[in-house]
PDB file of N, CA and C in Angstrom:
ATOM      1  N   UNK A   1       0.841  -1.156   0.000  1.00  0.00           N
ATOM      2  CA  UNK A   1       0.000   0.000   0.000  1.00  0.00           C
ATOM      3  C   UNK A   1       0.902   1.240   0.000  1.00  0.00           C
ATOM      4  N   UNK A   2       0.647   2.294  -0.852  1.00  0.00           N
ATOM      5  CA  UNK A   2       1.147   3.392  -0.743  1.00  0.00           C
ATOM      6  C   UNK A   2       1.241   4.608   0.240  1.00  0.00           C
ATOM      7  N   UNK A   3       2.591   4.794   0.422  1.00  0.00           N
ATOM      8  CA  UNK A   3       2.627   5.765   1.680  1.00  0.00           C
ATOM      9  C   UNK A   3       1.344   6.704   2.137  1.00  0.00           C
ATOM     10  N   UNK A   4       0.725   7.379   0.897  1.00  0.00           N
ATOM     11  CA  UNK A   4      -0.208   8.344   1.286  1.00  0.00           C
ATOM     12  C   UNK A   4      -1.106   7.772   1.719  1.00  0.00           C
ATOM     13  N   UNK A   5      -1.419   6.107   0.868  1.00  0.00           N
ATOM     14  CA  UNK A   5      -2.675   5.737   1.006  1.00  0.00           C
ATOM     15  C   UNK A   5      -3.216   5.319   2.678  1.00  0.00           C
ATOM     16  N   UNK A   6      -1.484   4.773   2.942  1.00  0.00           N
ATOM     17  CA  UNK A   6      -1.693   4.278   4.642  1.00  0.00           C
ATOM     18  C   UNK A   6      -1.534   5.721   5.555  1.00  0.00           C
ATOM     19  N   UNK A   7      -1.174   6.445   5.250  1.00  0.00           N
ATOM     20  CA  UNK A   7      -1.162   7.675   6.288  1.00  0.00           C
ATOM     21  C   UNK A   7      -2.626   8.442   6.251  1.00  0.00           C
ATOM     22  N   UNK A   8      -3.469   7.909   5.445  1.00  0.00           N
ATOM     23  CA  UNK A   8      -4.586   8.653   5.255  1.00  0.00           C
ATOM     24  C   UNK A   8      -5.954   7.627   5.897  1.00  0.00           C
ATOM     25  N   UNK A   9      -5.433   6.299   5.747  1.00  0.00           N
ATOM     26  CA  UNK A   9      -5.891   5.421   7.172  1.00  0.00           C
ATOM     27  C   UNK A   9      -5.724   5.230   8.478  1.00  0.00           C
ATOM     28  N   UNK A  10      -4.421   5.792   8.342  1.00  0.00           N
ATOM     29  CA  UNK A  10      -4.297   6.384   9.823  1.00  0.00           C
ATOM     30  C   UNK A  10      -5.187   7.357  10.171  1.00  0.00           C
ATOM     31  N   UNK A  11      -5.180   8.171   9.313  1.00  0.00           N
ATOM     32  CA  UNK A  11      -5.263   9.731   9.960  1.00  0.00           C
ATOM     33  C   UNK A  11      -7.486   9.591  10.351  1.00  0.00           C
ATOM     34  N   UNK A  12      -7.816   8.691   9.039  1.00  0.00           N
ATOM     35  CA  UNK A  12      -9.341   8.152   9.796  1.00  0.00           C
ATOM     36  C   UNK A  12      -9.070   7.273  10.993  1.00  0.00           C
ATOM     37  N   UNK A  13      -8.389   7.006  11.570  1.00  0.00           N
ATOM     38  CA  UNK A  13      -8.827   6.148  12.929  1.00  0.00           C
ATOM     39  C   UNK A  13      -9.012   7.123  13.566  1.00  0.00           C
ATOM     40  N   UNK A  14      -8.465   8.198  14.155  1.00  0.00           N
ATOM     41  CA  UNK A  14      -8.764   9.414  15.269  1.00  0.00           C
ATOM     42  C   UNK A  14      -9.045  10.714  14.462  1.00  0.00           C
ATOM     43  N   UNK A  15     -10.156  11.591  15.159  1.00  0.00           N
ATOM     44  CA  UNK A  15      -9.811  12.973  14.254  1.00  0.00           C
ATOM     45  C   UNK A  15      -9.171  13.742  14.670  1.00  0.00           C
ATOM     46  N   UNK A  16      -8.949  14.208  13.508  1.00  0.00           N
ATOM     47  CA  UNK A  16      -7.644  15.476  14.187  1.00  0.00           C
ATOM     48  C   UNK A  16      -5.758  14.804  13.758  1.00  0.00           C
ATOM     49  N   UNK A  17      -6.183  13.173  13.855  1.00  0.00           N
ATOM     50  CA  UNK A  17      -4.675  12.598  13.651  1.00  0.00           C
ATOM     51  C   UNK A  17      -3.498  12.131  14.851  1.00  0.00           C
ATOM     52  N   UNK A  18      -4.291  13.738  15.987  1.00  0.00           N
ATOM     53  CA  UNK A  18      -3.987  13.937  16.927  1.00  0.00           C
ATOM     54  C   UNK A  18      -3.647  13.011  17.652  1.00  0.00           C
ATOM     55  N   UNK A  19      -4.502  12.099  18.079  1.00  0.00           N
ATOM     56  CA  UNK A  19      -4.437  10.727  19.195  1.00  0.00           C
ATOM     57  C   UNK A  19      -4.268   9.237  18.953  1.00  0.00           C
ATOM     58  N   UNK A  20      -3.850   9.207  17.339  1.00  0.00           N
ATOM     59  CA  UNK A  20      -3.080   7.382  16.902  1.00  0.00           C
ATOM     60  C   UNK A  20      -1.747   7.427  17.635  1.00  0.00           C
ATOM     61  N   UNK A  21      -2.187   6.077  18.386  1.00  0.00           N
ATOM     62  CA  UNK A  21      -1.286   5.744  19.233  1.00  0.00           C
ATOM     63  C   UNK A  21      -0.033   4.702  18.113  1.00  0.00           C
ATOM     64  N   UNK A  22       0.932   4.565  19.148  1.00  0.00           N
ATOM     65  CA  UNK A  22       1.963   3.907  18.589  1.00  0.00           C
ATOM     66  C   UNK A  22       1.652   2.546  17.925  1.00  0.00           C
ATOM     67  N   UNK A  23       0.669   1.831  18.908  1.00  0.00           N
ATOM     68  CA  UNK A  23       0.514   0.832  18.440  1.00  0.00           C
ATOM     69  C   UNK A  23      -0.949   0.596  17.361  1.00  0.00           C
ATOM     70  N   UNK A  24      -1.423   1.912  17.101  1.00  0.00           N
ATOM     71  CA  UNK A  24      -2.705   1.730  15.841  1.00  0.00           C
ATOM     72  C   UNK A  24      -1.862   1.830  14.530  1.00  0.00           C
ATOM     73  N   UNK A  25      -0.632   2.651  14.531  1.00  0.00           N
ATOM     74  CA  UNK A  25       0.321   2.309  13.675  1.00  0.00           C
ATOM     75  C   UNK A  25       1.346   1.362  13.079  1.00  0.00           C
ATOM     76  N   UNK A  26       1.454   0.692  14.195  1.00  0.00           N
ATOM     77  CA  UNK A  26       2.187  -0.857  13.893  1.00  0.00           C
ATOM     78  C   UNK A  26       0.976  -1.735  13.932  1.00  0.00           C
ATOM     79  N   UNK A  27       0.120  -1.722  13.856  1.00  0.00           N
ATOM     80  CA  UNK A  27      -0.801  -3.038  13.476  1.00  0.00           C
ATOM     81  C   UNK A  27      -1.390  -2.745  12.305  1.00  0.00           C
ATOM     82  N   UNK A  28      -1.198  -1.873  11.765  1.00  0.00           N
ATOM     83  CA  UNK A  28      -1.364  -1.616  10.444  1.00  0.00           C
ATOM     84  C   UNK A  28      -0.544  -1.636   9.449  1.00  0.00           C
ATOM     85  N   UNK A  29       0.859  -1.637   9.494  1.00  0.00           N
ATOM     86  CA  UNK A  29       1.916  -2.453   9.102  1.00  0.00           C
ATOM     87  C   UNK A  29       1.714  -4.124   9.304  1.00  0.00           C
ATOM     88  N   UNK A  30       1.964  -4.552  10.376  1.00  0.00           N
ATOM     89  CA  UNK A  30       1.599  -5.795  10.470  1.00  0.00           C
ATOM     90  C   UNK A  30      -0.042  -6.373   9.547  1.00  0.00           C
ATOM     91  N   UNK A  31      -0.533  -5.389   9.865  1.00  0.00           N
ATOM     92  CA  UNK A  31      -2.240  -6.087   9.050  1.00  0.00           C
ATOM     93  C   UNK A  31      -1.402  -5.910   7.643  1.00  0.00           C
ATOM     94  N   UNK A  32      -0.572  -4.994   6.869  1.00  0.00           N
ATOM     95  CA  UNK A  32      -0.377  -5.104   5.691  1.00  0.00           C
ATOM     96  C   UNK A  32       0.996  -6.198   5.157  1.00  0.00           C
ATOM     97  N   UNK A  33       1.724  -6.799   6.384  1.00  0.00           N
ATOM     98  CA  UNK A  33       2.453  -7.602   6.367  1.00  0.00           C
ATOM     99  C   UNK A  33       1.653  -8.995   6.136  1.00  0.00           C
ATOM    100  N   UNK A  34       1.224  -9.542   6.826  1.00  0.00           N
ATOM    101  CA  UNK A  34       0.160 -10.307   6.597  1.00  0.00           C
ATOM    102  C   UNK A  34      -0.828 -10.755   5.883  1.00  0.00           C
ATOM    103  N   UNK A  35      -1.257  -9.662   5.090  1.00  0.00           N
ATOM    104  CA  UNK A  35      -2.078  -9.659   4.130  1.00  0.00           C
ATOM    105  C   UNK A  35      -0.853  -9.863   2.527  1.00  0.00           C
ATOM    106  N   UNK A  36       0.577 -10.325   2.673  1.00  0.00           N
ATOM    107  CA  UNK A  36       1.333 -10.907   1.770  1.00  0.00           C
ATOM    108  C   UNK A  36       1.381 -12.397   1.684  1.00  0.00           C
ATOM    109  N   UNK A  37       0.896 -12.996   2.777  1.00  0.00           N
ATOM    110  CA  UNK A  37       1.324 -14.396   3.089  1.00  0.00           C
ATOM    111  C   UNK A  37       0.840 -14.919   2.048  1.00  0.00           C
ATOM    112  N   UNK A  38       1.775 -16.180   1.751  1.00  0.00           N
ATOM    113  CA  UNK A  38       1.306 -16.696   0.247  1.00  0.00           C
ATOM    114  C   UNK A  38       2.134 -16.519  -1.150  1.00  0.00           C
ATOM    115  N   UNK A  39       2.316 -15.243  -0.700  1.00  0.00           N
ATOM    116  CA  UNK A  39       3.082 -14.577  -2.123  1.00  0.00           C
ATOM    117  C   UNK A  39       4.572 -15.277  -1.948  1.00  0.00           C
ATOM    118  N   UNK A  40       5.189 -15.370  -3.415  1.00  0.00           N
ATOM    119  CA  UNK A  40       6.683 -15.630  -3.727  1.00  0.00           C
ATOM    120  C   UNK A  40       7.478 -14.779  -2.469  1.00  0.00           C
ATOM    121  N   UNK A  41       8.578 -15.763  -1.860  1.00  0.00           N
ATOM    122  CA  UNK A  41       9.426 -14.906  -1.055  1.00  0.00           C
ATOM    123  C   UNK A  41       9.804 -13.074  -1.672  1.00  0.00           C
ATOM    124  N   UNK A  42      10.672 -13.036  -3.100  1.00  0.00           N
ATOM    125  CA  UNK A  42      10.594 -12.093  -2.957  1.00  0.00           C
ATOM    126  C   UNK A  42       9.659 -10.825  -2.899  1.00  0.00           C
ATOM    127  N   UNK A  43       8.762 -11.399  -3.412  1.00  0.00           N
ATOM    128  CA  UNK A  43       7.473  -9.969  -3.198  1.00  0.00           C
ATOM    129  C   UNK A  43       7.249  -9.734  -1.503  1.00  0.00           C
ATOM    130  N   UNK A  44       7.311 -11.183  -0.638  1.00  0.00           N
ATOM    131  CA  UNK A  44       7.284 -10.941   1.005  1.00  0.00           C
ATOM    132  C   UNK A  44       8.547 -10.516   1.095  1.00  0.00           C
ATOM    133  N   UNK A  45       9.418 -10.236   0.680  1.00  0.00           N
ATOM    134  CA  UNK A  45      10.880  -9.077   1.133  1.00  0.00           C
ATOM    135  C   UNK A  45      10.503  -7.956   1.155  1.00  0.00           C
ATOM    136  N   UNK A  46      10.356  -8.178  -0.515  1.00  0.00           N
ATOM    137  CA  UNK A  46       9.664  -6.348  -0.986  1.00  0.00           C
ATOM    138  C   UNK A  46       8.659  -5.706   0.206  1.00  0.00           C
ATOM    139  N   UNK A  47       7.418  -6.416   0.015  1.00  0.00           N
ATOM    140  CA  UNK A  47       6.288  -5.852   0.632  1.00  0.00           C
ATOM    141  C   UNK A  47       7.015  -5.093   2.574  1.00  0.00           C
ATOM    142  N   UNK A  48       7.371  -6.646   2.771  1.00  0.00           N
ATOM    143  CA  UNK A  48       7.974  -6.135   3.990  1.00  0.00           C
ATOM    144  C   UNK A  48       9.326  -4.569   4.576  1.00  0.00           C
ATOM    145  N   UNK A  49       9.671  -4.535   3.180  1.00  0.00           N
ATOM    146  CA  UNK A  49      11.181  -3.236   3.130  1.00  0.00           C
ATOM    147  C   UNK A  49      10.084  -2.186   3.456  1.00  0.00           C
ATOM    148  N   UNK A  50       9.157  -2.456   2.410  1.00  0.00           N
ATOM    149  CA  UNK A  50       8.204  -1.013   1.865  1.00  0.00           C
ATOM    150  C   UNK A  50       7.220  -0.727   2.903  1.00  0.00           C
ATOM    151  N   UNK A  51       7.019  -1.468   3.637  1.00  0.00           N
ATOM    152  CA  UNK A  51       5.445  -1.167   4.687  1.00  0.00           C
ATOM    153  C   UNK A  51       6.964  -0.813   5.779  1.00  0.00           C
ATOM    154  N   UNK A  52       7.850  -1.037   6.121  1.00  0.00           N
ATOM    155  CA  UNK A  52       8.526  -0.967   7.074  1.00  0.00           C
ATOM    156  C   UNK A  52       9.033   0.763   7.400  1.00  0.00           C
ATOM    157  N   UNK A  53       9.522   0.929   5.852  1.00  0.00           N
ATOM    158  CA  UNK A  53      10.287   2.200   5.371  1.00  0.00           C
ATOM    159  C   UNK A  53       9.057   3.552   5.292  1.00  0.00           C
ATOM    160  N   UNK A  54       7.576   2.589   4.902  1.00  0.00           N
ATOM    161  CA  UNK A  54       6.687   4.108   5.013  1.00  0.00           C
ATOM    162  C   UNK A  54       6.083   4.140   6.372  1.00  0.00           C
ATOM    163  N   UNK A  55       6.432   2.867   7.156  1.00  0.00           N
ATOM    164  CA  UNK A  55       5.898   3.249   8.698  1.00  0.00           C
ATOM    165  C   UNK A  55       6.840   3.951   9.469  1.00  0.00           C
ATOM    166  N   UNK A  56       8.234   4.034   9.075  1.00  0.00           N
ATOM    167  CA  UNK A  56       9.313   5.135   9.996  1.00  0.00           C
ATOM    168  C   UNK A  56       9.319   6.431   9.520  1.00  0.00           C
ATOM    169  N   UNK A  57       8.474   6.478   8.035  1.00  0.00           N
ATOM    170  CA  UNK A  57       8.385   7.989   7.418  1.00  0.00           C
ATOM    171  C   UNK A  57       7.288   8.409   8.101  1.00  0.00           C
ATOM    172  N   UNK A  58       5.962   7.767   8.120  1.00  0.00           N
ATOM    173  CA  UNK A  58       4.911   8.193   8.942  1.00  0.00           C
ATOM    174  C   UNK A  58       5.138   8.690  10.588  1.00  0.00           C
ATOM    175  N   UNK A  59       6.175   8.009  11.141  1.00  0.00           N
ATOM    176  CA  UNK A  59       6.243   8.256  12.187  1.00  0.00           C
ATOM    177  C   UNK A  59       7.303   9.435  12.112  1.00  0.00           C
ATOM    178  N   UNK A  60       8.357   9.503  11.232  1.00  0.00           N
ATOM    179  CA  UNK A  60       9.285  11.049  11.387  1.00  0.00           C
ATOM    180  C   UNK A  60       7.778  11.769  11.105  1.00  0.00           C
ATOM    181  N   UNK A  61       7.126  11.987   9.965  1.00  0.00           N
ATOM    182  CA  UNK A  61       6.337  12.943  10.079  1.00  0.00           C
ATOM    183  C   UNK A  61       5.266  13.423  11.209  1.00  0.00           C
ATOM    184  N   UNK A  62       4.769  12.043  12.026  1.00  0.00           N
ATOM    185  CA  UNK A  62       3.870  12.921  12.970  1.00  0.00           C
ATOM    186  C   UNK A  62       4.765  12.988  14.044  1.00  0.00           C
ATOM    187  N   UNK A  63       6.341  12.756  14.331  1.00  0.00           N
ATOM    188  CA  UNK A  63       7.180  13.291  15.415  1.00  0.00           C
ATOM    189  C   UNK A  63       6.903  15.294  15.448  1.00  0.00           C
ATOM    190  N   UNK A  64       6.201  15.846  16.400  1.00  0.00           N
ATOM    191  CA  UNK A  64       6.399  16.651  16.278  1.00  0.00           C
ATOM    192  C   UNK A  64       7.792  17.754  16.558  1.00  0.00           C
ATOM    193  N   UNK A  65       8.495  16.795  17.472  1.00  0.00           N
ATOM    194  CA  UNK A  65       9.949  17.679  17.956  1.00  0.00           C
ATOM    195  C   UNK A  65      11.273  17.146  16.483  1.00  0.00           C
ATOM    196  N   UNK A  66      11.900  18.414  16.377  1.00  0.00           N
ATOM    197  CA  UNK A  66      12.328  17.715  15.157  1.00  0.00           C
ATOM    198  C   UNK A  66      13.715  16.472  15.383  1.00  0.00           C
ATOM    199  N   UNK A  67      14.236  16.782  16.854  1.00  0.00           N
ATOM    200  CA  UNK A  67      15.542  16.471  17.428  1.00  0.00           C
ATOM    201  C   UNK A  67      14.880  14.883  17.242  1.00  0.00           C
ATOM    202  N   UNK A  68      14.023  14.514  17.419  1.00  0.00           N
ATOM    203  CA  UNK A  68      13.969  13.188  17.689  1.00  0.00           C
ATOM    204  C   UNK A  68      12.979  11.960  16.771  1.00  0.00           C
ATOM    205  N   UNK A  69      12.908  13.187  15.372  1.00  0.00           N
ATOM    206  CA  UNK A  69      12.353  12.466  14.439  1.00  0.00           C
ATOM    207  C   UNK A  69      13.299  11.058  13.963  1.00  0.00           C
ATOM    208  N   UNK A  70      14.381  10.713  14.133  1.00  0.00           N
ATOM    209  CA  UNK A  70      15.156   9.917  13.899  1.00  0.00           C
ATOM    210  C   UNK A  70      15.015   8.830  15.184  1.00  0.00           C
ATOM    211  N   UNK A  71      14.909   9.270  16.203  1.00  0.00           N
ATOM    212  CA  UNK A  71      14.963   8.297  17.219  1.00  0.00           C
ATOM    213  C   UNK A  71      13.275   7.479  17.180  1.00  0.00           C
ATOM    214  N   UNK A  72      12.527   8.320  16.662  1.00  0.00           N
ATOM    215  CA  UNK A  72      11.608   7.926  16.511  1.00  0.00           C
ATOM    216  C   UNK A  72      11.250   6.839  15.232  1.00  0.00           C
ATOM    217  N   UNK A  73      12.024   7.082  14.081  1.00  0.00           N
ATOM    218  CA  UNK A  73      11.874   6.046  13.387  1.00  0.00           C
ATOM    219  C   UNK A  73      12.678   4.615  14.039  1.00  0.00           C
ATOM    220  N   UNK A  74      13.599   5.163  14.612  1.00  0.00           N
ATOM    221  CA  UNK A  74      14.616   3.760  15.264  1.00  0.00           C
ATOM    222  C   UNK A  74      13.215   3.021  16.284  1.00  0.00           C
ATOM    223  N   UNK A  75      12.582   4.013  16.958  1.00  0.00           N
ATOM    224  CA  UNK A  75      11.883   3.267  17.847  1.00  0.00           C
ATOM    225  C   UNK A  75      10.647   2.133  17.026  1.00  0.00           C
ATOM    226  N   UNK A  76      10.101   3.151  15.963  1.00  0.00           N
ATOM    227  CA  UNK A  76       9.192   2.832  14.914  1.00  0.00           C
ATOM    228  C   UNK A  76       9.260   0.983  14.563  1.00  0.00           C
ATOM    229  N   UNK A  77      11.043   1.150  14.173  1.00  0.00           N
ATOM    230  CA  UNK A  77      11.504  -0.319  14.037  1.00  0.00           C
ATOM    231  C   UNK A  77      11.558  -1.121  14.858  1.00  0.00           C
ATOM    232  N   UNK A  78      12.213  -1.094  16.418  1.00  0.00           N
ATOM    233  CA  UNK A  78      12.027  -1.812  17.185  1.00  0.00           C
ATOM    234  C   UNK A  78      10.705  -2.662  17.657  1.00  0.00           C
ATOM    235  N   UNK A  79       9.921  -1.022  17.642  1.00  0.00           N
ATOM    236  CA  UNK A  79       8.270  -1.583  17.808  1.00  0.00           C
ATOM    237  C   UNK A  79       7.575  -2.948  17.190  1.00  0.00           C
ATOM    238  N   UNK A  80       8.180  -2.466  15.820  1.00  0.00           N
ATOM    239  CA  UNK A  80       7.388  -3.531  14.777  1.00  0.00           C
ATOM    240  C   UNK A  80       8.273  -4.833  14.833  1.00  0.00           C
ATOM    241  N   UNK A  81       9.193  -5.148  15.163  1.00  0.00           N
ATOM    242  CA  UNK A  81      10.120  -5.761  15.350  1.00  0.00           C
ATOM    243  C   UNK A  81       9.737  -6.990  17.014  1.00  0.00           C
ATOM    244  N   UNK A  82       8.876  -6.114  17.662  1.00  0.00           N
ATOM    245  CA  UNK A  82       8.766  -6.428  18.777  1.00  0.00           C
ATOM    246  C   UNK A  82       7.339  -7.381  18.459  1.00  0.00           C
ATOM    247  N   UNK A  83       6.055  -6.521  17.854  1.00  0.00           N
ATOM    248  CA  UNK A  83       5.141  -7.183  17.690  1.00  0.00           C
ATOM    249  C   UNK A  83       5.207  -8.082  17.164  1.00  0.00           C
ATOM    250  N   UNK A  84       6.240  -8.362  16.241  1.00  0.00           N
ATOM    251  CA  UNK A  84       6.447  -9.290  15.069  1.00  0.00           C
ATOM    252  C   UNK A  84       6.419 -10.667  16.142  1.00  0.00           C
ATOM    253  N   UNK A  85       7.477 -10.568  16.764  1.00  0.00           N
ATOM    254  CA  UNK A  85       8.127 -11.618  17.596  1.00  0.00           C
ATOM    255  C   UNK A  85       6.493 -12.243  18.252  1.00  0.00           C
ATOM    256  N   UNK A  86       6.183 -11.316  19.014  1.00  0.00           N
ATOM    257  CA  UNK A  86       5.060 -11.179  19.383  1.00  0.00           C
ATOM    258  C   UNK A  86       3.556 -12.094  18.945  1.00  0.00           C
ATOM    259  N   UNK A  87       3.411 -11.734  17.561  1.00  0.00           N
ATOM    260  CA  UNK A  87       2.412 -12.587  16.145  1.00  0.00           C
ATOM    261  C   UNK A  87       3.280 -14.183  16.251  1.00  0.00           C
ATOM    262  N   UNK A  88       4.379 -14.312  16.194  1.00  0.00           N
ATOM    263  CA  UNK A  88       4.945 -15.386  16.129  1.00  0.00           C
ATOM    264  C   UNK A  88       4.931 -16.651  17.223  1.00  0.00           C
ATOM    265  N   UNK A  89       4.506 -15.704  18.334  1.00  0.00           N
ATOM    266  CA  UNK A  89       4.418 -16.838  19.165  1.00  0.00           C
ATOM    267  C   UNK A  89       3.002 -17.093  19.258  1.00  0.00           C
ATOM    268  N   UNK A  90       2.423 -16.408  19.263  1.00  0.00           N
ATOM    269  CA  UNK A  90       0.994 -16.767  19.099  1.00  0.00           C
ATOM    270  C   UNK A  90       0.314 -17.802  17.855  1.00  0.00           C
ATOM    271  N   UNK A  91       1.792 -17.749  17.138  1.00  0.00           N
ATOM    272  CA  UNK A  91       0.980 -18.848  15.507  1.00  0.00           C
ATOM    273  C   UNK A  91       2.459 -19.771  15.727  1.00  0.00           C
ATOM    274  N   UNK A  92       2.958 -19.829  16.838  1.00  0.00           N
ATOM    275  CA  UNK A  92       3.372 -20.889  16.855  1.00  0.00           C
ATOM    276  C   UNK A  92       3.195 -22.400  16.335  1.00  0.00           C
ATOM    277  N   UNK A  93       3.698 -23.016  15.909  1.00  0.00           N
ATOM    278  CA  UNK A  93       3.516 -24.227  15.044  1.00  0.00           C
ATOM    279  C   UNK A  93       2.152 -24.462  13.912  1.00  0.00           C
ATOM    280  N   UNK A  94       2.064 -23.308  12.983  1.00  0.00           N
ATOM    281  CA  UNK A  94       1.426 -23.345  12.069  1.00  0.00           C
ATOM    282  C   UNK A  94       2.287 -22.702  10.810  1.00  0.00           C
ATOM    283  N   UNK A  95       1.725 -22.654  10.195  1.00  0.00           N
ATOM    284  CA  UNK A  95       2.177 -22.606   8.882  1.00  0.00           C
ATOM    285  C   UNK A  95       2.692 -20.926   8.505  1.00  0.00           C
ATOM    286  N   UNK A  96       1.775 -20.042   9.192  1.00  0.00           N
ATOM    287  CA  UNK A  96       1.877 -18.754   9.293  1.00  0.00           C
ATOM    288  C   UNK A  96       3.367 -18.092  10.089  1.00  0.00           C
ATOM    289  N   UNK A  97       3.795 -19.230  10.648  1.00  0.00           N
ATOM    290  CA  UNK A  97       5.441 -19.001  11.363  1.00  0.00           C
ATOM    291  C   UNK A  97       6.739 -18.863  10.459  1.00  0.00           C
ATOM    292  N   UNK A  98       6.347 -19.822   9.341  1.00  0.00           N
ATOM    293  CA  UNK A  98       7.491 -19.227   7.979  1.00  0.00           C
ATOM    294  C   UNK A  98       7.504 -18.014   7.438  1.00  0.00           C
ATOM    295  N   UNK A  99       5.952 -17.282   7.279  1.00  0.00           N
ATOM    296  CA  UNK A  99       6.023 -16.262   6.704  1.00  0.00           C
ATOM    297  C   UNK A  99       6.355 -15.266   7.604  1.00  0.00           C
ATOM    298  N   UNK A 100       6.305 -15.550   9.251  1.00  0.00           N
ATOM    299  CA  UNK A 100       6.559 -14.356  10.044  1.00  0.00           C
ATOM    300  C   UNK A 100       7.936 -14.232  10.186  1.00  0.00           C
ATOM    301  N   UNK A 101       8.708 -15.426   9.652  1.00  0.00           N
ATOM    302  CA  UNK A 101      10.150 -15.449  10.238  1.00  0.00           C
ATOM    303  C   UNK A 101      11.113 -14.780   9.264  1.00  0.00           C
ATOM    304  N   UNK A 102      10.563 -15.789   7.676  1.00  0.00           N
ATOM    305  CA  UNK A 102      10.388 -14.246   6.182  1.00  0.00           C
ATOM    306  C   UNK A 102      10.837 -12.729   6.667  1.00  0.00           C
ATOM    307  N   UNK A 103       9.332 -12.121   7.230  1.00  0.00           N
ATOM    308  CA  UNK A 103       9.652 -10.692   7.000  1.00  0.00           C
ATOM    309  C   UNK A 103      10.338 -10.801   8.609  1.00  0.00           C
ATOM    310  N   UNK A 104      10.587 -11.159   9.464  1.00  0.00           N
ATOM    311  CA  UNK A 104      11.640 -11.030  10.973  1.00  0.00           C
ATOM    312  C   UNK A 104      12.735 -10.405  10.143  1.00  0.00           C
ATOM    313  N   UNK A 105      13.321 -11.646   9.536  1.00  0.00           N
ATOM    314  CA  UNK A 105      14.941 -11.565   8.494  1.00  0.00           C
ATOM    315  C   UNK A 105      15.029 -10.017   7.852  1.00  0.00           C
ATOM    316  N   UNK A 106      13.963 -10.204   7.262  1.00  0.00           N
ATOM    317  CA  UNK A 106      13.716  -8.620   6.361  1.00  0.00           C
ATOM    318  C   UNK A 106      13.868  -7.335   7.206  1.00  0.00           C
ATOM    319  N   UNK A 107      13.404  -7.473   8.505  1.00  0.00           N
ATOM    320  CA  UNK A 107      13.655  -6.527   9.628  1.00  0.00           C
ATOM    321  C   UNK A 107      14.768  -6.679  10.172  1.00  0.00           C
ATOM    322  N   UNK A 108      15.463  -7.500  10.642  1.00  0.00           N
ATOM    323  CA  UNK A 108      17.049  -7.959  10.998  1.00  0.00           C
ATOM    324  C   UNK A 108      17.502  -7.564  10.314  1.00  0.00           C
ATOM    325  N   UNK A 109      17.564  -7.580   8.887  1.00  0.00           N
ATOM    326  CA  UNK A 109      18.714  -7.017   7.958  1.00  0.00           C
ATOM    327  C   UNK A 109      18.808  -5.911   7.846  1.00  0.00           C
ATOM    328  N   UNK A 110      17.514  -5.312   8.108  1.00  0.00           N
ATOM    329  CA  UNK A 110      17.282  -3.617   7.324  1.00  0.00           C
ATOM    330  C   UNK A 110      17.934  -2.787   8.614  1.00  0.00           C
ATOM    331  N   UNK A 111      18.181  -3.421  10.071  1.00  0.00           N
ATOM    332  CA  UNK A 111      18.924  -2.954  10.932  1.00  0.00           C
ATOM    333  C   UNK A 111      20.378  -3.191  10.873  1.00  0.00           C
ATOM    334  N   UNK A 112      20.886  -3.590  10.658  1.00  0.00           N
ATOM    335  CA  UNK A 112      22.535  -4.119  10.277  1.00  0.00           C
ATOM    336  C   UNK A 112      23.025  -3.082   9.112  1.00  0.00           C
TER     337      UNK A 112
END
């Protein structure tokens, strides 16, 4: 999904934009991570770089202090990084654990 298109689903969950919390933003990455399963590994790389890279842009942009628009994408990653782990144990021994471990790697790397 395209950057604008997901920042403009964000911006309908609360009005104003004002009050999406950290985590209405990472489950919407994740809902668009998820919604790849199935597909050829590399399109689950791709998909995963691209939902990753416009969820740390979304988040520099609604950082309002500018000093910490960067720490904020670092956090952005960890976050999603965290839930990930997170989805994974919960689909423990199903089939849905390859594709979570897929985009994990894709997040491991894009930190290194």
């Amino acid at each position: 999904m395209a950057l604008l298109e997901r920042a403009i689903r964000l911006a309908r969950v609360l009005p104003g934009n004002a009050g999406i919390s950290m985590d209405e933003r990472i489950e919407s990455s994740l809902a668009d991570v998820l919604a790849l399963e199935g597909e050829n590994s590399n399109a689950i790389r791709e998909g995963a770089r691209i939902a990753l890279a416009d969820d740390q842009q979304i988040f520099r942009v609604q950082e309002l202090n500018r000093r910490m628009k960067d720490k904020t994408a670092h956090a952005c990653h960890a976050l999603c990084r965290a839930r990930l782990l997170e989805k994974m144990q919960r689909r423990k021994g199903t089939p849905a654990v390859d594709h979570l471990k897929l985009v994990l790697s894709v997040i491991d790397g894009i930190s290194q």
